[in-house]
Protein backbone atom coordinates (compact mmCIF):
# COMPACT_ATOMS: atom_id res chain seq x y z
CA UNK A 1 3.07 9.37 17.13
CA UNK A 2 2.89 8.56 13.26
CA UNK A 3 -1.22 8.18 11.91
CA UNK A 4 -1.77 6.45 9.40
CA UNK A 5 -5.07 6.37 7.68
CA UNK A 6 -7.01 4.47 4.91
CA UNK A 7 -9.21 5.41 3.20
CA UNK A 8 -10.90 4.68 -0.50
CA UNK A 9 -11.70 0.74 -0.28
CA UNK A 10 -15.29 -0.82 -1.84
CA UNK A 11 -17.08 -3.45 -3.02
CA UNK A 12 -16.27 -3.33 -7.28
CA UNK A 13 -17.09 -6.30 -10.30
CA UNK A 14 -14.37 -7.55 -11.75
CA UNK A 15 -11.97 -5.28 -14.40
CA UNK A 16 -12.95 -2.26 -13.11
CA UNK A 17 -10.96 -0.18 -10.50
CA UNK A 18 -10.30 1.73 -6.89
CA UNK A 19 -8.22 4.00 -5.93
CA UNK A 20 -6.99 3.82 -2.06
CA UNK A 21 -5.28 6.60 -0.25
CA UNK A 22 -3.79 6.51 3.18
CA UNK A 23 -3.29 10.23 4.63
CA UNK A 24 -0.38 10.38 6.82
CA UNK A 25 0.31 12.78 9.94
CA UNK A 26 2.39 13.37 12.86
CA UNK A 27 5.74 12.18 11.28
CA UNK A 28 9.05 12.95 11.60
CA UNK A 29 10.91 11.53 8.98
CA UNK A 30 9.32 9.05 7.05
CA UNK A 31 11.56 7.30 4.97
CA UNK A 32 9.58 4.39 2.78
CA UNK A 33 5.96 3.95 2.53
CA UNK A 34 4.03 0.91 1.05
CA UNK A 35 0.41 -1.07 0.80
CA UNK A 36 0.26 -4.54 2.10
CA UNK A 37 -2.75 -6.65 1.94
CA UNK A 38 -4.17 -9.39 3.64
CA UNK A 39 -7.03 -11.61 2.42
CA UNK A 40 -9.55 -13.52 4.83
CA UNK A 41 -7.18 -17.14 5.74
CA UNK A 42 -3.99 -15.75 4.06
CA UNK A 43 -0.36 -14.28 5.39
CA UNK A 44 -0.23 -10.46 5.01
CA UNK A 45 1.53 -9.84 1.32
CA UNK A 46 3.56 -7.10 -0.06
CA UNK A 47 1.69 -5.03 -2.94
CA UNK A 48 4.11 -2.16 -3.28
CA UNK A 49 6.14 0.53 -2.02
CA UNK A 50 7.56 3.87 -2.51
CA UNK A 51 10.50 5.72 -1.60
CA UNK A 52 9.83 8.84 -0.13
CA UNK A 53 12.58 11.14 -1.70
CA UNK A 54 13.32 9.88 -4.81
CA UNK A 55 9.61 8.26 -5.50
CA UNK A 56 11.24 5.08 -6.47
CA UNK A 57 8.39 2.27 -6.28
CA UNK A 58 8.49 -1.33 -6.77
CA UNK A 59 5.64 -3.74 -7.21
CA UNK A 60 4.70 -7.21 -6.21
CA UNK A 61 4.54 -10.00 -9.27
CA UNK A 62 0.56 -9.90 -8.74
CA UNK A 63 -0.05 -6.37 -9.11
CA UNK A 64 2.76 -5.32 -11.67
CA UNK A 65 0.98 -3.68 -14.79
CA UNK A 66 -2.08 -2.88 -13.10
CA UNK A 67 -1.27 -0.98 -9.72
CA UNK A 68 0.19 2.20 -9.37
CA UNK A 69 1.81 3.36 -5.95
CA UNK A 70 2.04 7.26 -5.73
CA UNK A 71 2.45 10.34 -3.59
CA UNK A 72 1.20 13.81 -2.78
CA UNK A 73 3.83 14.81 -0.30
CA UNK A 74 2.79 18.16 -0.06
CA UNK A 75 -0.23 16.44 1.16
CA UNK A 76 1.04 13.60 3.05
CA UNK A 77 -1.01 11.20 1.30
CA UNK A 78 0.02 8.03 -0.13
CA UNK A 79 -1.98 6.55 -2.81
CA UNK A 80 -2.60 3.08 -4.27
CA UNK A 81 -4.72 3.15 -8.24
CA UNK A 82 -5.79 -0.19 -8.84
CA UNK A 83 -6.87 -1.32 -12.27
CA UNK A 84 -8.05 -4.65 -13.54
CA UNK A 85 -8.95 -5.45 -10.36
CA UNK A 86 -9.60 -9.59 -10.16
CA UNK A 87 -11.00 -11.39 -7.07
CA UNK A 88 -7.70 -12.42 -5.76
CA UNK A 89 -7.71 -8.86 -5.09
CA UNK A 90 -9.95 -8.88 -2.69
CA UNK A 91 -8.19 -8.32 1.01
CA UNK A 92 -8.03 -5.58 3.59
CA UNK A 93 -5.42 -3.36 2.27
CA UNK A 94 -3.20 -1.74 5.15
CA UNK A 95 -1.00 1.27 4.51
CA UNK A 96 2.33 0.91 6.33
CA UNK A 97 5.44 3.38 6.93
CA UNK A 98 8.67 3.17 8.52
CA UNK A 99 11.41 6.11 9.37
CA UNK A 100 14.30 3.36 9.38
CA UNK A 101 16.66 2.56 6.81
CA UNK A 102 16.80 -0.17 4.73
CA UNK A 103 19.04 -1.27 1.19
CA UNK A 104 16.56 -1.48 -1.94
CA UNK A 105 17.46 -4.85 -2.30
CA UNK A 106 15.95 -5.18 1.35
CA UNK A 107 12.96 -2.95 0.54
CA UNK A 108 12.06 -5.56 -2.51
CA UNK A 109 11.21 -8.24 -0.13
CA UNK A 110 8.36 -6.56 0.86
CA UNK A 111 8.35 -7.77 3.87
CA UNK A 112 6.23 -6.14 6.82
CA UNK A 113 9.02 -6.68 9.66
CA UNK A 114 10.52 -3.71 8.17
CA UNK A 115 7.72 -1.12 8.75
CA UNK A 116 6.98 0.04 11.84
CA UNK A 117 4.42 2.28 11.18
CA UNK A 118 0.77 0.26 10.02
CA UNK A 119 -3.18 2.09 9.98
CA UNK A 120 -6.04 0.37 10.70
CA UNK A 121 -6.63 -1.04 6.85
CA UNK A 122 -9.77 -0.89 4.24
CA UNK A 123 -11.50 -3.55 2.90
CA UNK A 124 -11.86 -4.12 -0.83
CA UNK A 125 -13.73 -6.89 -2.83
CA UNK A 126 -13.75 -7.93 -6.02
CA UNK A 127 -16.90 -10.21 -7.44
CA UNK A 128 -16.73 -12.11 -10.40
């Protein structure tokens, strides 16, 4: 059974930053890891993703420029830098996984039907 676990989230003013990490354990064969977010009233979004072999990543709109999606494999942690942070930020952040494959031009829907592997999520928020 694949774990997945956040960790990292706060309370932060606007502009300054947060790093998130999700530790991962019990895997097989993870093949594409990402961070989703959901804010209080809103649909679950795509933030970005990473694939696990080559370290490819791609980025929602939102976040491009200021997030950075990255890996420790030899730690099984999956990490999310966040910089410039704005209060549209603010959401639980969920780290999700999945061990089936997908095209890239499937992965950059970022879309949560295609994990299959979510944690429990941490909460950030971002004051003005």
């Amino acid at each position: 059974q694949v774990q997945l676990v956040e960790s990292g989230g706060g309370s932060v003013q606007a502009g300054e930053s947060l790093i998130l990490s999700c530790a991962a354990s019990g895997y097989t064969n993870l093949l594409y890891m990402g961070w989703f977010r959901q804010g209080t009233g809103k649909e679950r979004e795509g933030v970005a993703i990473i694939v696990r072999n080559t370290g490819s990543t791609y980025y929602a709109d939102s976040v491009k420029g200021r997030f950075t999606i990255s890996q420790d494999n030899a730690k099984n942690t999956l990490y999310l830098q966040m910089n410039g942070l704005k209060p549209e930020d603010s959401a639980m952040y969920y780290c999700a996984a999945t061990d089936r494959g997908a095209t890239w031009s499937r992965l950059t829907r970022l879309s949560r039907a295609d994990y299959n592997f979510w944690g429990q999520g941490t909460q950030v928020a971002v004051s003005s």
